[in-house]
N, C-alpha and C. Protein backbone atom coordinates (compact mmCIF):
# COMPACT_ATOMS: atom_id res chain seq x y z
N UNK A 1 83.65 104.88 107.76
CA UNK A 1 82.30 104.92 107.22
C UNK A 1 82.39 104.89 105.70
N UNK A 2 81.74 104.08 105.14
CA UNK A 2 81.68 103.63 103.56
C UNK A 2 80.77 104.74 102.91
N UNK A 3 81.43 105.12 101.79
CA UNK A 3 80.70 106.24 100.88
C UNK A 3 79.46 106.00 100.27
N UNK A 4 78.23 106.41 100.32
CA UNK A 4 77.19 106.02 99.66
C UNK A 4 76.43 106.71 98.95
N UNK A 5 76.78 108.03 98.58
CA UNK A 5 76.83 109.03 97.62
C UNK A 5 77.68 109.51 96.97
N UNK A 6 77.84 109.68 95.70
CA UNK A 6 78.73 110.28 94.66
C UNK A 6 78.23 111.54 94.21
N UNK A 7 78.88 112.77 94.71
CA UNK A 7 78.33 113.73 94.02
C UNK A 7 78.93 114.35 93.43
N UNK A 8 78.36 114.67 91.57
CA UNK A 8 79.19 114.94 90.64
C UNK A 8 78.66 116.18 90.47
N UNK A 9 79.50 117.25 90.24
CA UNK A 9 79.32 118.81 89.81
C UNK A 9 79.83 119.35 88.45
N UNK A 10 78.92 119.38 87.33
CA UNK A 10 79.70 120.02 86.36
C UNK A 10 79.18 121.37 86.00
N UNK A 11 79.98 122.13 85.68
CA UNK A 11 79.29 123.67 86.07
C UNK A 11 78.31 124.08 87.24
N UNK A 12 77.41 124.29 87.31
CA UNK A 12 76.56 124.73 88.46
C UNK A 12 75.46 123.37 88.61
N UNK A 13 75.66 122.31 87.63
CA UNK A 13 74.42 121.57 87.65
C UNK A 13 74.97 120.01 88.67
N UNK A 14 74.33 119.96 89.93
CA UNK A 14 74.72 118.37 90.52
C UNK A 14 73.94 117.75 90.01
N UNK A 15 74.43 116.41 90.21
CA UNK A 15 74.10 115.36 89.72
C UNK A 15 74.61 114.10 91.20
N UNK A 16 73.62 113.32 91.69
CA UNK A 16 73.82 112.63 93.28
C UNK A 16 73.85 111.44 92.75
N UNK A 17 75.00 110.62 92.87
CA UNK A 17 74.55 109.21 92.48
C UNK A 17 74.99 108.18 93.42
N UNK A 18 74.02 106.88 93.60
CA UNK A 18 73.79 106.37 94.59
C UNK A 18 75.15 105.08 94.01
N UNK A 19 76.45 105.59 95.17
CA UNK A 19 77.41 105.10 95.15
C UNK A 19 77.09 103.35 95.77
N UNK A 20 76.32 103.42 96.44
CA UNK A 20 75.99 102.00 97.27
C UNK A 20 75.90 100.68 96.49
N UNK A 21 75.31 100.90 95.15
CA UNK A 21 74.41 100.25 94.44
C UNK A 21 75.99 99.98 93.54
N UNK A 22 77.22 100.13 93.46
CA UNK A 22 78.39 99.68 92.98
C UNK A 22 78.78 98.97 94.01
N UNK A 23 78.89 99.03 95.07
CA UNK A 23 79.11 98.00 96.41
C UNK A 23 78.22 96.89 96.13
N UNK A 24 76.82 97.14 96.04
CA UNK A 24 76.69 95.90 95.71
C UNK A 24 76.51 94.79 94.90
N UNK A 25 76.92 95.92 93.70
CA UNK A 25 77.15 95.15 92.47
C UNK A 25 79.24 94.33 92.24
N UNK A 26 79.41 95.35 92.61
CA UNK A 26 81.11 94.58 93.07
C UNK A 26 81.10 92.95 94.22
N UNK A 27 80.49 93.45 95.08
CA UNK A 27 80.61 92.32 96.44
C UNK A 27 80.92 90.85 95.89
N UNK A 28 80.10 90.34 95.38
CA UNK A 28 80.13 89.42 95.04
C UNK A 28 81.10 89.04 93.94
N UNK A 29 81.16 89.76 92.63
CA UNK A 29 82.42 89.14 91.72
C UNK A 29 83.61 89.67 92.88
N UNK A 30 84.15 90.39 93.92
CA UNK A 30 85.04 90.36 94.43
C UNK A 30 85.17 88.85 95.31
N UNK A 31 84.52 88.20 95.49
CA UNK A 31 84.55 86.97 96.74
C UNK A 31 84.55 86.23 95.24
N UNK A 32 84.07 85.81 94.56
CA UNK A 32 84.26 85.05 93.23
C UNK A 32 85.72 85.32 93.32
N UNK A 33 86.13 86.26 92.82
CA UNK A 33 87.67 86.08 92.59
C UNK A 33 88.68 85.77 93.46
N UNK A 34 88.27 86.28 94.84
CA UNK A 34 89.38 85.71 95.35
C UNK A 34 89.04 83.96 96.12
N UNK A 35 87.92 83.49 95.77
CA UNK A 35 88.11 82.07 95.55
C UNK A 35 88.46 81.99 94.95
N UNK A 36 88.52 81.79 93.27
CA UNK A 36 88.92 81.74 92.09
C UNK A 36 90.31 81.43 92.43
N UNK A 37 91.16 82.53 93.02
CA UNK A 37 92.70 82.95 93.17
C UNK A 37 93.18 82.02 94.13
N UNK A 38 92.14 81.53 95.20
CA UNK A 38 92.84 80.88 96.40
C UNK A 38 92.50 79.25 96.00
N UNK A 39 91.76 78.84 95.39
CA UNK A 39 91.93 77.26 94.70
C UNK A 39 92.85 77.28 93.32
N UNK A 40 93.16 78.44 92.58
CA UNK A 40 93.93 77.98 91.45
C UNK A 40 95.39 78.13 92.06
N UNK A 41 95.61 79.01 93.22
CA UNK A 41 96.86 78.95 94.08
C UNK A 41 97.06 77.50 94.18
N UNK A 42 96.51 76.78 94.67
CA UNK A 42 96.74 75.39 94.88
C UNK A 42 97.06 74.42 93.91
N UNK A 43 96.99 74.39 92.60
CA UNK A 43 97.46 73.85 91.46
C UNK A 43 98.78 74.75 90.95
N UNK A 44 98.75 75.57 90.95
CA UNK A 44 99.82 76.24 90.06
C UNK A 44 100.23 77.92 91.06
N UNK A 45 101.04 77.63 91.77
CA UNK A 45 101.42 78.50 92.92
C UNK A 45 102.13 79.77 92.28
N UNK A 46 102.71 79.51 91.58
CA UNK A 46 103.23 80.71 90.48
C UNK A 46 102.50 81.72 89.95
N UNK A 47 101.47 81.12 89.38
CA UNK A 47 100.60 82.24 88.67
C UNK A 47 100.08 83.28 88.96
N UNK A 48 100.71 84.14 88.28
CA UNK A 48 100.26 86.04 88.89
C UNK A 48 99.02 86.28 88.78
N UNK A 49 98.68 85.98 87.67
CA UNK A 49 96.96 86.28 87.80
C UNK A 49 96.30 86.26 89.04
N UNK A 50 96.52 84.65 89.46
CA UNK A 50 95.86 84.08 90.14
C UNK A 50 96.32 84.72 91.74
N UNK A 51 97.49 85.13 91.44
CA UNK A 51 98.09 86.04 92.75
C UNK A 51 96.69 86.72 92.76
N UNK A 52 96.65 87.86 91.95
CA UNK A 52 96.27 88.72 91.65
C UNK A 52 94.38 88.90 91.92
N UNK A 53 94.03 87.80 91.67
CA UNK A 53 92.64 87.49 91.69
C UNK A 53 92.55 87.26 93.27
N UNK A 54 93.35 86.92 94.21
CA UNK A 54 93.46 86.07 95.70
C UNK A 54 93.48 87.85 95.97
N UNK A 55 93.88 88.30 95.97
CA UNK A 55 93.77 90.10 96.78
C UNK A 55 92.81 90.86 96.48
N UNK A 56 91.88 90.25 95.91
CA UNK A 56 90.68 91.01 95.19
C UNK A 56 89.94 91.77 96.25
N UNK A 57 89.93 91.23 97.11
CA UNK A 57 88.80 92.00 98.50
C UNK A 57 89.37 93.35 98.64
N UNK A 58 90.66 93.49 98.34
CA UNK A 58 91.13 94.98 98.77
C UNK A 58 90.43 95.74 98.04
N UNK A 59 89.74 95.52 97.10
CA UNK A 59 88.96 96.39 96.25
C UNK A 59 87.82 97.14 96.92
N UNK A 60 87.50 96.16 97.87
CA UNK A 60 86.22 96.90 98.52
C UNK A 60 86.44 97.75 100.10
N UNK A 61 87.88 97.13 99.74
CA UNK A 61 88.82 98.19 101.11
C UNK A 61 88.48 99.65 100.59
N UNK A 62 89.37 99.78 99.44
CA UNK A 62 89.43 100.81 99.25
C UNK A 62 88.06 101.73 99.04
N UNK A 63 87.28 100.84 98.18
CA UNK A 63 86.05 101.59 97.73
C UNK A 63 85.08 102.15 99.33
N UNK A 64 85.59 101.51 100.68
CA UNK A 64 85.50 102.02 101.74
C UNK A 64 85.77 103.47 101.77
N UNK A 65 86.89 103.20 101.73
CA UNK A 65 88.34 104.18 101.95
C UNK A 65 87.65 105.61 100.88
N UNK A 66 86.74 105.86 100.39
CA UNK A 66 86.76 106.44 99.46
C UNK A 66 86.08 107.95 99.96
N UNK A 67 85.28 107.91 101.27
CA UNK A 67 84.33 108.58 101.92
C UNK A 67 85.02 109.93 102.56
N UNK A 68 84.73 111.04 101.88
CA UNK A 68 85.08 112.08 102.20
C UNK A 68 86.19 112.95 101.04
N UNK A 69 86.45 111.50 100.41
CA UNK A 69 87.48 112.16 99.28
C UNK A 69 86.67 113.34 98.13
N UNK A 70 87.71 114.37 97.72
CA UNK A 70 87.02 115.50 96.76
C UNK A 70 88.11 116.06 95.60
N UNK A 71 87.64 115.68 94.89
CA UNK A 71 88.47 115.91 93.57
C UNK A 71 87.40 117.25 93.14
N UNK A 72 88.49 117.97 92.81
CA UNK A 72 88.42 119.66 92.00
C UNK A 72 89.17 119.71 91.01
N UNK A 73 88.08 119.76 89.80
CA UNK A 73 89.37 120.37 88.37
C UNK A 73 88.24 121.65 88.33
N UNK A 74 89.34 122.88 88.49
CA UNK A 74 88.84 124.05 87.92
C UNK A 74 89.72 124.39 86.64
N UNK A 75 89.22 124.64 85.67
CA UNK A 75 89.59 125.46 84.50
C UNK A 75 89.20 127.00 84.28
N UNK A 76 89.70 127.68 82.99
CA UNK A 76 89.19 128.90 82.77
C UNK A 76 87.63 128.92 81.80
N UNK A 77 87.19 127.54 81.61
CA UNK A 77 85.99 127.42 80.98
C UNK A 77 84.69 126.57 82.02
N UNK A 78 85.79 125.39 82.53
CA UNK A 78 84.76 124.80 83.58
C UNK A 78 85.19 124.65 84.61
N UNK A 79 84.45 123.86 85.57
CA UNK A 79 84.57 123.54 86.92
C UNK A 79 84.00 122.10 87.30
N UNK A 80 84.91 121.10 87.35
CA UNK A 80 84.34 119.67 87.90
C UNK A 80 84.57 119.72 89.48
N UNK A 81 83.75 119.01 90.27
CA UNK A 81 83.99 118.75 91.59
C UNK A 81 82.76 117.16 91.46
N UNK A 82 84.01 115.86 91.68
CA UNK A 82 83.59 114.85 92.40
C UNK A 82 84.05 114.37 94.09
N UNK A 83 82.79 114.07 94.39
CA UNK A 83 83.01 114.21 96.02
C UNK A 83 82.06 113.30 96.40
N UNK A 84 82.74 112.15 97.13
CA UNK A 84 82.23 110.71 97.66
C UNK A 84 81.79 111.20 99.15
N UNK A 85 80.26 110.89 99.55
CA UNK A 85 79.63 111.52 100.68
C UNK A 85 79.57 110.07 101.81
């Protein structure tokens, strides 16, 4: 299940942000690039970039992958907690 809330905690104050709306601002330059990567593969097979641009979709693997994750920095002054819902 894909994350569609970001909720950021700094001291006692949340803050909910609508993680979705980066999905669908990513989607598309991710399929751009890995066309991009899979026709310039075909002229010049070497090129890392272009490696590099052809694996682009994993991006939105991960940004899947992201749902449930919770990052905690406590200090002796503050307290962050980001946590993908």
């Amino acid at each position: 299940m894909p994350a569609c809330i970001l909720l950021l905690r700094i001291r006692n104050f949340n803050i909910p942000l609508p993680w979705f709306i980066v999905w669908i601002i990513l989607s598309p330059f991710v399929f751009l690039g890995w066309l991009a990567g899979s026709v310039a593969l075909i002229f010049d097979p070497d090129s890392y970039p272009m490696m590099v641009a052809r694996e682009s979709w994993r991006i939105l693997v991960l940004l899947a992958g992201l749902h449930g994750t919770e990052v905690r920095v406590n200090s002796k002054k503050e307290s962050i907690l980001i946590k993908f819902i």
